[in-house]
Protein backbone atom coordinates (compact mmCIF):
# COMPACT_ATOMS: atom_id res chain seq x y z
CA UNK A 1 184.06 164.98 10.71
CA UNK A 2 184.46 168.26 12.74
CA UNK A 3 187.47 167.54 14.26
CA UNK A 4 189.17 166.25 10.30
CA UNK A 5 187.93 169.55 8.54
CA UNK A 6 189.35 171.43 11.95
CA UNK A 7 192.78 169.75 11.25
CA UNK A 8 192.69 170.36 7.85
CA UNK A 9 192.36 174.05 8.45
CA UNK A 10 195.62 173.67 10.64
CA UNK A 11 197.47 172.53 7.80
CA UNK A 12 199.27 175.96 6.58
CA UNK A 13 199.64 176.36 2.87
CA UNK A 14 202.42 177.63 1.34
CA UNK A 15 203.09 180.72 -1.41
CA UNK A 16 202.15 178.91 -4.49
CA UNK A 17 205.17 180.48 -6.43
CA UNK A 18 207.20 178.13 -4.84
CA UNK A 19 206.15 175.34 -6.39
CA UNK A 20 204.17 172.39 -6.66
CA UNK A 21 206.90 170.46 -5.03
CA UNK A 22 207.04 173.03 -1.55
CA UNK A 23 203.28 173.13 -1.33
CA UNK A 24 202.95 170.37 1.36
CA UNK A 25 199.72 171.61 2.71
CA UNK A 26 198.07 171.59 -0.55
CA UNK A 27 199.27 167.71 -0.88
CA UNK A 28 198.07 166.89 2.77
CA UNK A 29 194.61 168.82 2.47
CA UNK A 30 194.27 166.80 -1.10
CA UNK A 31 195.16 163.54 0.37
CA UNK A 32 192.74 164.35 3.68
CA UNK A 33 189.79 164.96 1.08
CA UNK A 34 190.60 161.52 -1.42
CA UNK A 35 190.79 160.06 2.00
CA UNK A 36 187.60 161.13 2.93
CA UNK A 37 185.69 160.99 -0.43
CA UNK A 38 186.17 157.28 -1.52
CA UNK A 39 184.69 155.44 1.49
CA UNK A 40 182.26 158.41 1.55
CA UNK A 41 181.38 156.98 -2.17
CA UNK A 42 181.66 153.26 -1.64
CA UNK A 43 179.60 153.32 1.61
CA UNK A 44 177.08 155.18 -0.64
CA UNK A 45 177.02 152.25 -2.90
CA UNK A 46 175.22 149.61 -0.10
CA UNK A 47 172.83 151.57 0.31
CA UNK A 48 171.85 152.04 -3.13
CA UNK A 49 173.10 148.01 -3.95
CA UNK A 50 170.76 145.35 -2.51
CA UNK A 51 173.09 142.56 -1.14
CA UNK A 52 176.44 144.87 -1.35
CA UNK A 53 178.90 144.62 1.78
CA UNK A 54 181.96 146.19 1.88
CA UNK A 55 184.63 145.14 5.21
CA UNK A 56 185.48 148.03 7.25
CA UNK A 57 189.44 146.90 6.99
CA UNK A 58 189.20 146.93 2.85
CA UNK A 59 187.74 149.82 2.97
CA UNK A 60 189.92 151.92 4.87
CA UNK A 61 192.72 150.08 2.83
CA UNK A 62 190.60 151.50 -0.27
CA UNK A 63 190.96 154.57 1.29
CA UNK A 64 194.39 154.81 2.54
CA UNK A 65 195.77 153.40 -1.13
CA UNK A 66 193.53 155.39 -3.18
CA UNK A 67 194.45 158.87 -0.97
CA UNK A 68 198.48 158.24 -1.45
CA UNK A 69 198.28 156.70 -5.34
CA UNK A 70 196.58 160.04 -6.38
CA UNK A 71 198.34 162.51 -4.79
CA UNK A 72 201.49 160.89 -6.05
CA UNK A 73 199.34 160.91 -9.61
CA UNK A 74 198.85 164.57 -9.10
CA UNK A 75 202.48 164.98 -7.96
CA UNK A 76 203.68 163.60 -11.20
CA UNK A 77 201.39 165.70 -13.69
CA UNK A 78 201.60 168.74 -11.93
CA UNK A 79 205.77 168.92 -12.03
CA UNK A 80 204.89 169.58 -15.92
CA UNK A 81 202.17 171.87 -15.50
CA UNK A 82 202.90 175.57 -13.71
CA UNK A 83 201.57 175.19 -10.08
CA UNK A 84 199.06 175.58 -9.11
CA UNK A 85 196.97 174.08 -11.36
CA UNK A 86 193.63 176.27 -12.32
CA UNK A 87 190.50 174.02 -11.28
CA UNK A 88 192.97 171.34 -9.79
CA UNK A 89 189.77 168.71 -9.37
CA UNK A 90 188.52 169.23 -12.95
CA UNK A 91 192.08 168.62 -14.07
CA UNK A 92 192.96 165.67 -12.12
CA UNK A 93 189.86 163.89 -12.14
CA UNK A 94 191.24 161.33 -14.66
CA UNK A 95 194.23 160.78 -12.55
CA UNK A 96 191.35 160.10 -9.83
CA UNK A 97 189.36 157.67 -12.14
CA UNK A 98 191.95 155.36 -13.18
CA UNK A 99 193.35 155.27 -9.81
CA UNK A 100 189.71 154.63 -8.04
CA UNK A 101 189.23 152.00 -10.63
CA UNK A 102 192.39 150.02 -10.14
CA UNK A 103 192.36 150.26 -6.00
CA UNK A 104 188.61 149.05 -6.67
CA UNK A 105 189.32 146.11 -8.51
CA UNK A 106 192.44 144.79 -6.51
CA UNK A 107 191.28 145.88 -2.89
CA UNK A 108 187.39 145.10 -2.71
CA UNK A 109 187.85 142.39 -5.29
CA UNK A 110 186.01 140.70 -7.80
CA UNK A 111 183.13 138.88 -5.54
CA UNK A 112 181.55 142.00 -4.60
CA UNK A 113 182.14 143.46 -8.44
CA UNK A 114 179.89 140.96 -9.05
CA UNK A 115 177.73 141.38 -6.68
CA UNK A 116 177.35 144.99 -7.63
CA UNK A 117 176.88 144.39 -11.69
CA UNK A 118 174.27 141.41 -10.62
CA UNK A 119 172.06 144.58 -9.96
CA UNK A 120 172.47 146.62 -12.59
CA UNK A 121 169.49 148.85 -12.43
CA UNK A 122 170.24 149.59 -9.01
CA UNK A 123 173.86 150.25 -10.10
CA UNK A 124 172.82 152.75 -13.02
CA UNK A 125 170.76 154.56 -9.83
CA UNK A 126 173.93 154.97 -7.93
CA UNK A 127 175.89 156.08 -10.96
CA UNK A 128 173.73 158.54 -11.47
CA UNK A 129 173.87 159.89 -7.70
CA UNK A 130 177.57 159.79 -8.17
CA UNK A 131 176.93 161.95 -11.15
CA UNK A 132 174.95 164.26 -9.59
CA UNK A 133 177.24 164.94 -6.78
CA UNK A 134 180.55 165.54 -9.42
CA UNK A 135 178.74 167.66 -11.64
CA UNK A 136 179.96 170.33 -9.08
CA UNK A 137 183.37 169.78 -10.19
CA UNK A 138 182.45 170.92 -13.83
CA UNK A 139 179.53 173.57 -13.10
CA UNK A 140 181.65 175.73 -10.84
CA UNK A 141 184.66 176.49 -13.32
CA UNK A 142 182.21 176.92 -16.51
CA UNK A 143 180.34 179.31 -14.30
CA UNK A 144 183.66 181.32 -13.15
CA UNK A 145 184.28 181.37 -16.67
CA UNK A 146 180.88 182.65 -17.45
CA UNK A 147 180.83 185.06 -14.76
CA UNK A 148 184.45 186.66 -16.01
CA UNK A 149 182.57 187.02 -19.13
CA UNK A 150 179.97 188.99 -18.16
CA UNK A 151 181.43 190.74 -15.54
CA UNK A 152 180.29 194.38 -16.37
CA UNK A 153 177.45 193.68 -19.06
CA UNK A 154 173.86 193.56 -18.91
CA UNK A 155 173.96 189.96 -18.48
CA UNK A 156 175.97 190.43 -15.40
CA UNK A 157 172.10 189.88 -12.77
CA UNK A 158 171.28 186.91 -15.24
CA UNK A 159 174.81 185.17 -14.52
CA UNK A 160 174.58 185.47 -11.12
CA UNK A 161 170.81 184.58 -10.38
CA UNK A 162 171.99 181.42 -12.50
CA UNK A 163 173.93 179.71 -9.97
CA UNK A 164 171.67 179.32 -7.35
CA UNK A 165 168.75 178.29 -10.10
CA UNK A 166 172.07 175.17 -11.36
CA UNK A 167 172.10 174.14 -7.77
CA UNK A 168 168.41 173.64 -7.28
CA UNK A 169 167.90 171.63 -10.17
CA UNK A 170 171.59 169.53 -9.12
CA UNK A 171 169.76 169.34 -5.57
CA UNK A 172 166.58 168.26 -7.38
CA UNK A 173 168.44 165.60 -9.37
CA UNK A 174 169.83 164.41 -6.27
CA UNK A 175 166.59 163.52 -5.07
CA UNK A 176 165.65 162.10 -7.68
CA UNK A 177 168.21 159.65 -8.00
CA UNK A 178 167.86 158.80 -4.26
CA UNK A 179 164.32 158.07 -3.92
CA UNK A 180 164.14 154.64 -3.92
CA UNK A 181 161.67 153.14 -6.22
CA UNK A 182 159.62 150.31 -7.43
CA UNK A 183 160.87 147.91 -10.41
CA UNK A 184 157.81 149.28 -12.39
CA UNK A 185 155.99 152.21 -11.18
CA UNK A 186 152.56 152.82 -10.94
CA UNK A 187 151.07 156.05 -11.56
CA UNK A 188 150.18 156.34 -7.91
CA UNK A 189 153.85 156.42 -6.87
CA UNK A 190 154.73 159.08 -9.56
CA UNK A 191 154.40 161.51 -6.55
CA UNK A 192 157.25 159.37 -4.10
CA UNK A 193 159.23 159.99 -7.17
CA UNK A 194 159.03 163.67 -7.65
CA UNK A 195 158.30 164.82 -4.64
């Protein structure tokens, strides 16, 4: 992991007034983090999934497919958008979606989309960890916005002392949605759940 953020950082970006078509390092540090992010999320999934086993070849198929397909998504929307593209992950994320979805479906196949919806509880647990972990994507750009907006008011200390609050209670969610629990709690085990 060290050594791929290390190379990423060695990938030099270019003057974004050139042009979403000259920015090469933008395209190869995107790629690098699609490439990194789905097996991240599907290796995620047997843990939370009882009975869920993904092959190590699919998955880096996943990986590779889903990494090229959306930056060549991205490529395509953002040659009709001025470059770059403000909150490029927020903006893209449908190109992401569909794409995820599709490579999903053809690559890992249907026996083990069955094996994942024959546990749906389990499944609603994960989607909410996968939740949890994008809501990033949104709170960061509605803060920014926020934090233009107050910029130089007396709500300016308030703004800022709300960021840190947002990312405890993400963190806390987090937790939540990790803990693994029974199929019907008992009061006892309300504290493994919140604590």
């Amino acid at each position: 992991m060290v050594t791929l953020v290390l190379g990423q950082e060695l990938v030099p970006l270019q003057d974004p007034s050139d042009g979403w078509s000259s920015n090469y390092g933008f395209w190869v540090r995107t790629s690098i983090l699609v490439f990194v992010g789905i097996p991240t999320l599907t290796v995620q999934a047997t843990y939370f999934i009882d009975g869920v086993k993904v092959p190590a070849m699919r998955l880096v198929l996943l990986s590779f497919v889903s990494s090229v397909s959306v930056v060549a998504g991205s490529m395509a929307v953002c040659a009709h958008l001025p470059f770059p593209v403000p909150f490029f992950l927020l903006a893209m994320f449908p190109v992401l979606s569909v794409v995820l979805l599709i490579a999903f479906r053809v690559i890992i196949g249907t026996r083990i989309i069955h094996q994942i919806m024959a546990h749906r509880g389990q499944l609603t647990r994960y989607l909410h960890f996968v939740n949890a972990k994008c809501l990033l994507i949104f709170i960061y750009p509605a803060y920014e916005a926020l934090f233009h907006a107050a910029h130089g008011t007396h709500f300016q200390l308030f703004v800022i002392l709300l960021l840190p609050w947002t990312c405890s209670i993400r963190s806390t969610w987090l937790h939540v949605c990790s803990v693994r629990r029974p199929s019907s709690p008992s009061p006892s085990s309300w504290s493994s759940i919140f604590l």
